[in-house]
Protein backbone atom coordinates (compact mmCIF):
# COMPACT_ATOMS: atom_id res chain seq x y z
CA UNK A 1 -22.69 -13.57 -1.73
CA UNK A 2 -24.16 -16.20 -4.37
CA UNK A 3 -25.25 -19.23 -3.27
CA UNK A 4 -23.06 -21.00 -5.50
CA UNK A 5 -19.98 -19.23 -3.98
CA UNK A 6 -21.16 -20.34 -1.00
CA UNK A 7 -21.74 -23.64 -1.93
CA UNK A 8 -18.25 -24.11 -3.54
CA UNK A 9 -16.70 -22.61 -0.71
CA UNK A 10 -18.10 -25.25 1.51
CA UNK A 11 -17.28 -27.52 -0.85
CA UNK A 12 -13.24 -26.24 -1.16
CA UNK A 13 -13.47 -26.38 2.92
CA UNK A 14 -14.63 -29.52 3.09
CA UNK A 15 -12.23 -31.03 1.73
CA UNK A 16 -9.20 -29.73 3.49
CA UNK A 17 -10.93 -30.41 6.62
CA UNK A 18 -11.18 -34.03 5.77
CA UNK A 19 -8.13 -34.25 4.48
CA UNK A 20 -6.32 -32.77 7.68
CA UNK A 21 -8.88 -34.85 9.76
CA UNK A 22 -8.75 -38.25 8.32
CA UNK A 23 -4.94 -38.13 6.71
CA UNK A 24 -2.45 -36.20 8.32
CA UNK A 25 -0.82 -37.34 11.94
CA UNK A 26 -2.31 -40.62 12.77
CA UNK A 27 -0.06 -43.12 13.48
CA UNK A 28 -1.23 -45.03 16.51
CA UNK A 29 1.94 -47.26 16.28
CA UNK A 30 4.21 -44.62 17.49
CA UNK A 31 5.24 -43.43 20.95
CA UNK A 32 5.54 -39.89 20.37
CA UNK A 33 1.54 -39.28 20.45
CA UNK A 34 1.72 -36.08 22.68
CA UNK A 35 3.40 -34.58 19.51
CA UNK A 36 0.99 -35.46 16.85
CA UNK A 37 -1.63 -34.16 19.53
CA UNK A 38 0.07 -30.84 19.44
CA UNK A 39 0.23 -30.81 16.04
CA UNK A 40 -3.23 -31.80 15.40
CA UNK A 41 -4.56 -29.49 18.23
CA UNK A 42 -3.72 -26.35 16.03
CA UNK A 43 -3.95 -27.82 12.62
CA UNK A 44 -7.45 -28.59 13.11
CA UNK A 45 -8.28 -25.87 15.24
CA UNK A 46 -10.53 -24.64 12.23
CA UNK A 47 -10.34 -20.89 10.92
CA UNK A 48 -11.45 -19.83 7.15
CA UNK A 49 -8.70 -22.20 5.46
CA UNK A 50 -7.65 -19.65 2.90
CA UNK A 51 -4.53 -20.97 1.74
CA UNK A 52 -6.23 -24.28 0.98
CA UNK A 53 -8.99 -22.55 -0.75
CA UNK A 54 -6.22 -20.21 -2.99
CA UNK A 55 -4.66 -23.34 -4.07
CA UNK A 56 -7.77 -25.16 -5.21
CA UNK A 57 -9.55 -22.16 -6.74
CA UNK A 58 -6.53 -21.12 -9.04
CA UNK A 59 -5.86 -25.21 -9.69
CA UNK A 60 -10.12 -25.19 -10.83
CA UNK A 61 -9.32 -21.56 -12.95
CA UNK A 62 -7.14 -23.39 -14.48
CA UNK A 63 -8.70 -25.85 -15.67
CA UNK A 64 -7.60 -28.60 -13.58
CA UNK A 65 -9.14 -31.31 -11.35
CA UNK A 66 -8.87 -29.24 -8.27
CA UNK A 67 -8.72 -32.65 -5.94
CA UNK A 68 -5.77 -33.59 -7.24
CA UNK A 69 -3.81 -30.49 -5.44
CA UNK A 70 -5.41 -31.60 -2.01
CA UNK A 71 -1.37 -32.39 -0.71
CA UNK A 72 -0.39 -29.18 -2.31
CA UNK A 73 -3.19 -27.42 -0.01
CA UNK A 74 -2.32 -29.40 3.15
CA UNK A 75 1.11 -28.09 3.13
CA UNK A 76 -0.14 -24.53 3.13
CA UNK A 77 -2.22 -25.13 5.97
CA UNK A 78 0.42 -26.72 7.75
CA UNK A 79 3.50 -23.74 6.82
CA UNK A 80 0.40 -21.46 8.32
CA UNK A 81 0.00 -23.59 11.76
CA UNK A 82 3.22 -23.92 12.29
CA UNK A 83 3.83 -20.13 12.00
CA UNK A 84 0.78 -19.39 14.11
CA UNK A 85 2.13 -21.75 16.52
CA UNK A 86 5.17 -20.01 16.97
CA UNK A 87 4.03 -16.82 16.53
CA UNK A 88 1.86 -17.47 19.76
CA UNK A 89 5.21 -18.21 21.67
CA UNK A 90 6.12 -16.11 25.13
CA UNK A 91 9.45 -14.99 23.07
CA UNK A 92 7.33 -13.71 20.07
CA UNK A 93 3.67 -12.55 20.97
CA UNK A 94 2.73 -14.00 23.80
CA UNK A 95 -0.49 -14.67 23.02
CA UNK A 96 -3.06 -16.59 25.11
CA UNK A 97 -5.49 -17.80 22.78
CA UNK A 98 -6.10 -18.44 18.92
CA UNK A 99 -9.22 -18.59 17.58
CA UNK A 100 -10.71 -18.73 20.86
CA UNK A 101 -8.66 -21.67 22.40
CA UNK A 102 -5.79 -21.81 24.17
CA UNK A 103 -3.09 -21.54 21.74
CA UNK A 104 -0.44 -24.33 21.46
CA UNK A 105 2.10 -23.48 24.42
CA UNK A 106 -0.70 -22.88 26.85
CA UNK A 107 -1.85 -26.27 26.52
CA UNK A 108 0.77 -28.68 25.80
CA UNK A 109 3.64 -26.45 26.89
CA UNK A 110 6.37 -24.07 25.49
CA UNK A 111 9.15 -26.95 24.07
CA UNK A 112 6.21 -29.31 22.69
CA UNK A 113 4.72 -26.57 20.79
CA UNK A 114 8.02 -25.30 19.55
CA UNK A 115 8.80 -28.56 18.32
CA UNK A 116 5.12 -29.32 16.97
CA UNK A 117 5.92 -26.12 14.67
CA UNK A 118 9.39 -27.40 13.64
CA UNK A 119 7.04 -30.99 12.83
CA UNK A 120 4.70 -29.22 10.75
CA UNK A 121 6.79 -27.54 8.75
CA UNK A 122 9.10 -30.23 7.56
CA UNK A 123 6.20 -32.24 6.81
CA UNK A 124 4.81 -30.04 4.71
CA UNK A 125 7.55 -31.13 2.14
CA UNK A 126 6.74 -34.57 2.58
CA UNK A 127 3.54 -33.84 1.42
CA UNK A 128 4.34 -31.64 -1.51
CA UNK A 129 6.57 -34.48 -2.64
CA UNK A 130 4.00 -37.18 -2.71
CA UNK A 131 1.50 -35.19 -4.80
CA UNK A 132 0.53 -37.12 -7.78
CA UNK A 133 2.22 -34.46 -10.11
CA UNK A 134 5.26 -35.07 -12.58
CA UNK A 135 8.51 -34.27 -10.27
CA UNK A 136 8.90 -31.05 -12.75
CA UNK A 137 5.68 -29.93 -10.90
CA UNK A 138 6.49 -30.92 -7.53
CA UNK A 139 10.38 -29.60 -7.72
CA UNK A 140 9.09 -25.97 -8.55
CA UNK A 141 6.22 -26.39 -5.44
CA UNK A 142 9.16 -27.00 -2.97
CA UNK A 143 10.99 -24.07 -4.60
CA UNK A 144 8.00 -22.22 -4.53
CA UNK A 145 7.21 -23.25 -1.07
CA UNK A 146 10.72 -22.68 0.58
CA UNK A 147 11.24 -19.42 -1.04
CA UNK A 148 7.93 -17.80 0.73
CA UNK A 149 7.73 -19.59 4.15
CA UNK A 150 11.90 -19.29 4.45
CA UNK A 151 14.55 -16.56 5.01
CA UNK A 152 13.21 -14.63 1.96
CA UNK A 153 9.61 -14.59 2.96
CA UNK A 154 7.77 -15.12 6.48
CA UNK A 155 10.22 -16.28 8.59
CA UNK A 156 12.43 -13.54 6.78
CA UNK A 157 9.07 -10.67 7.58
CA UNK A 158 9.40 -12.13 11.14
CA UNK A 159 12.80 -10.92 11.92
CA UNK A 160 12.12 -7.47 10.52
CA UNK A 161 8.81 -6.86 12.64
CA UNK A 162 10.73 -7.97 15.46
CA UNK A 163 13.66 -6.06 14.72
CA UNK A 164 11.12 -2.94 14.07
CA UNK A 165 9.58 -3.26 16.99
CA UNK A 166 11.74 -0.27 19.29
CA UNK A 167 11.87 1.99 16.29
CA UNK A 168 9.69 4.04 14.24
CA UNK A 169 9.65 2.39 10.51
CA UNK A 170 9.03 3.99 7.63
CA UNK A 171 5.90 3.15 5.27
CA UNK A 172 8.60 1.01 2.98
CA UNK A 173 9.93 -0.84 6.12
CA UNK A 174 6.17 -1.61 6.70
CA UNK A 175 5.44 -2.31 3.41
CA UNK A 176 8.69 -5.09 3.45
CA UNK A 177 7.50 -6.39 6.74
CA UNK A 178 3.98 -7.27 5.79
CA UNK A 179 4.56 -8.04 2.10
CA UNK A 180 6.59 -11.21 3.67
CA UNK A 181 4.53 -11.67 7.00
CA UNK A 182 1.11 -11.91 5.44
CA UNK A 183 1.67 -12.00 1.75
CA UNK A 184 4.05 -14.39 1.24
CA UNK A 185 2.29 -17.78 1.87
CA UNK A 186 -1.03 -15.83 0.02
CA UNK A 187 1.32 -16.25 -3.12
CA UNK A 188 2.23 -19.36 -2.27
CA UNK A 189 -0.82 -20.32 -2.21
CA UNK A 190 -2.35 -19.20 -5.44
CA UNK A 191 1.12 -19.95 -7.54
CA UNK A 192 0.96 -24.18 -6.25
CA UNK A 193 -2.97 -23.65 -7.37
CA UNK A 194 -1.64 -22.96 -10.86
CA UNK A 195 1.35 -25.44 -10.68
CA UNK A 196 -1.03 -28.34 -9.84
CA UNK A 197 -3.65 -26.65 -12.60
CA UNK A 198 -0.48 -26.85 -15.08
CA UNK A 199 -1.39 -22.77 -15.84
CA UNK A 200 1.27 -21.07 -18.19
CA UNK A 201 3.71 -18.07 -17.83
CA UNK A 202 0.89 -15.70 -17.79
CA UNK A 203 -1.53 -17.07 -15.66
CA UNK A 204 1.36 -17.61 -13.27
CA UNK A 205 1.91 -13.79 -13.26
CA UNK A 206 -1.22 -12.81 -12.90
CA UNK A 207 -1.10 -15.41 -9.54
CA UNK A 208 1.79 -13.06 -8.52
CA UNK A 209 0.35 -10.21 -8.99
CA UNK A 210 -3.17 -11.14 -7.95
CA UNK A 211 -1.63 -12.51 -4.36
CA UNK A 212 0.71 -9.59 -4.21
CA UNK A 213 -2.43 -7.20 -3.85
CA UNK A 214 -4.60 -9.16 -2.72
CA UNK A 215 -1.92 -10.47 0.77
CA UNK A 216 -1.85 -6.25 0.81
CA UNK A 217 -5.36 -5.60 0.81
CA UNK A 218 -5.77 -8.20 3.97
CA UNK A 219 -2.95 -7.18 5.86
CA UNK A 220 -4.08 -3.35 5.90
CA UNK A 221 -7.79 -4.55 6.59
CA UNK A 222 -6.35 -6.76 9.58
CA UNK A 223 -4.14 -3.81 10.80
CA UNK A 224 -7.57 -1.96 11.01
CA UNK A 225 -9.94 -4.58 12.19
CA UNK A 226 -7.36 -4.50 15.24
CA UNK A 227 -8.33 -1.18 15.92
CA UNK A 228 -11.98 -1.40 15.49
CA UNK A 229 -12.85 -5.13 15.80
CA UNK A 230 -14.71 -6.61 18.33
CA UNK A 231 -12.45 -9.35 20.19
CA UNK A 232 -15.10 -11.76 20.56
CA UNK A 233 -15.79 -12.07 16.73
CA UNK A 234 -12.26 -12.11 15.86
CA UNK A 235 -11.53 -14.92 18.56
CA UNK A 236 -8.22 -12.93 19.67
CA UNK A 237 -7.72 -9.85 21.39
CA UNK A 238 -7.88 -6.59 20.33
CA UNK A 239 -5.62 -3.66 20.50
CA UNK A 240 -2.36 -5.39 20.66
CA UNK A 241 -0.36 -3.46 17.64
CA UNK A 242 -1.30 -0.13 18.96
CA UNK A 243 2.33 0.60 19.50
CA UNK A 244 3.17 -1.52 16.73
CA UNK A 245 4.61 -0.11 13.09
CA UNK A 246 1.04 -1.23 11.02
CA UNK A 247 -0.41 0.72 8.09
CA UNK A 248 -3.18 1.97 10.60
CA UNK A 249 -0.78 3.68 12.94
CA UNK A 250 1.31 5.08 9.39
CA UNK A 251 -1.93 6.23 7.20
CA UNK A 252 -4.76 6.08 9.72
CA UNK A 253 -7.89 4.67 9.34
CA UNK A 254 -9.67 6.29 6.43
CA UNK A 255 -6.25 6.32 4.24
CA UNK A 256 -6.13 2.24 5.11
CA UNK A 257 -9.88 1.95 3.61
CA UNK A 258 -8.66 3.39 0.73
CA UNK A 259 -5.87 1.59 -0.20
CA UNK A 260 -7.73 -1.72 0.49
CA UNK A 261 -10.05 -0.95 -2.03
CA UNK A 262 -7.60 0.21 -4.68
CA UNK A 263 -5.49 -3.07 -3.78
CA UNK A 264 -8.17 -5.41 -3.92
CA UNK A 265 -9.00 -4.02 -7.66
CA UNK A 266 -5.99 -4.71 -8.53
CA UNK A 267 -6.15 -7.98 -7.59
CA UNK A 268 -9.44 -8.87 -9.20
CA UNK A 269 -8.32 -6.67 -12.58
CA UNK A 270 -5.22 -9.70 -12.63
CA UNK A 271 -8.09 -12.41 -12.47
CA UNK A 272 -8.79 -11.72 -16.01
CA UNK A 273 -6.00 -14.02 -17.20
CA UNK A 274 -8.34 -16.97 -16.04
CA UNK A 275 -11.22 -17.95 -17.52
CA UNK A 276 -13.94 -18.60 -14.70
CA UNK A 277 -13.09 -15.93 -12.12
CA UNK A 278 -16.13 -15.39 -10.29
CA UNK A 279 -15.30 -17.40 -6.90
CA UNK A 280 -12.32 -15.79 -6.83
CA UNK A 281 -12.80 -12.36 -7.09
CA UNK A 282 -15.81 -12.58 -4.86
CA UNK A 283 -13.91 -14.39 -2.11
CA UNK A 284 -11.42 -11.07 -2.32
CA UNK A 285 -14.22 -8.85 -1.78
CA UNK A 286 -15.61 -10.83 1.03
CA UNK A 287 -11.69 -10.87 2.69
CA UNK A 288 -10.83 -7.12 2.27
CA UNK A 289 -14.72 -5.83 3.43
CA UNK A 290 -14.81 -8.43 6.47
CA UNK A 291 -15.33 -7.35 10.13
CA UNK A 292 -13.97 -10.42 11.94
């Protein structure tokens, strides 16, 4: 990669990192401090920050002062915690550790983490409706926002993997699962990137399309990486969907590279609605062709 991808991903990082660090759960008047502990346990338990980095890069391609959609950004991050939060719980996963920590309920305990979640994600909102956008803007980001972490999107893909989970799907049921597990908060992402960039009815397609592909691509590279990841690079462990319905067990592994690298083109071909594409499309490479 360019230095000057890397540079402006560091840059995009940065900032979200601050943000979450310096502005988000501090309030040293109030009693419930175990709870913003929780909360800022897993919110700033670092990872790549996608989601943040979707929303500025498609508010920049579009022209916009990317800082301004910094609240916009902080919700996504905090939609994604909360899910990987509960996610993590005994009565969904039952997962250990996160990134190489203890995840949530291992440390502070199964009801404080729940309720850290249900924390996060309301105030998410809050922060979507304090952006300094006209309330046009900020009314479609809550629509926008609802529709893909709600019933019709993640939470909505988490009742279907859980319902699939004693059955044999087929590669549609997959396809419906993922497309709301993974995908859904991916188009989130980029489509508040071109509400805060003010982008017009066909750069907010080509969002759609672009995070439709691109929340694809990842998913199928994930389902594989699970199979021939290492568990120390990942920071999780390994193996854990072998009985589960993922594109790896449907296609196997060489079908899977394929279709991540006819996915991913797609998603770079819809860049071309945006003027300065090159972080972008080279941040989609780097996702679909990582190893950890």
């Amino acid at each position: 990669m360019s230095k000057d991808y890397q540079e402006l991903y560091r840059t995009y990082k940065a900032q979200i990192e601050t943000y979450l660090e310096k502005d988000c759960f501090i309030y040293p008047e109030e009693p419930q401090q175990e709870l913003f502990e929780s909360m800022r346990y897993s919110l700033l338990a670092g990872g790549k920050r996608l989601r943040p980095i979707f929303v500025f890069d498609f508010c920049n391609m579009c022209g916009a002062n990317w800082l301004d959609a910094t609240a916009f950004a902080a919700a996504l991050e905090m939609i994604h915690t909360y899910s990987l939060i509960h996610d993590d719980l005994p009565c969904m996963d039952n997962d250990d550790y996160r990134r190489g920590m203890l995840t949530n309920h291992k440390k502070f305990g199964e009801a404080t983490a729940v309720l850290a979640g249900d924390a996060l994600l309301t105030a998410a909102f809050t922060y979507v409706a304090k952006a300094p956008f006209s309330a046009e803007i900020r009314i479609k980001a809550v629509e926008v926002l609802a529709n893909c972490a709600g019933e019709l999107g993640m939470v909505g893909g988490q009742v279907l993997d859980m319902d699939s989970e004693s059955r044999q799907c087929t590669k549609e049921e997959v396809l419906a699962i993922q497309s709301r597990k993974t995908g859904a908060l991916i188009k989130a992402a980029c489509l508040l990137g071109v509400l805060a960039g003010n982008g017009n009815d066909c750069q907010i397609s080509a969002a759609e399309t672009f995070a439709e592909n691109l929340g694809l691509a990842f998913q199928i590279r994930d389902d594989m990486l699970d199979v021939i990841g290492n568990a120390e690079e990942l920071g999780k462990a390994v193996g854990v969907d072998t009985v589960k319905n993922t594109f790896v067990h449907l296609y196997g592994l060489e079908t899977c590279d394929r279709l991540v690298k006819e996915h991913t083109q797609t998603a770079i071909l819809a860049l071309n609605a945006f003027s300065n594409h090159d972080f972008m499309r080279s941040l989609a490479l780097e996702l679909t062709e990582r190893t950890k």
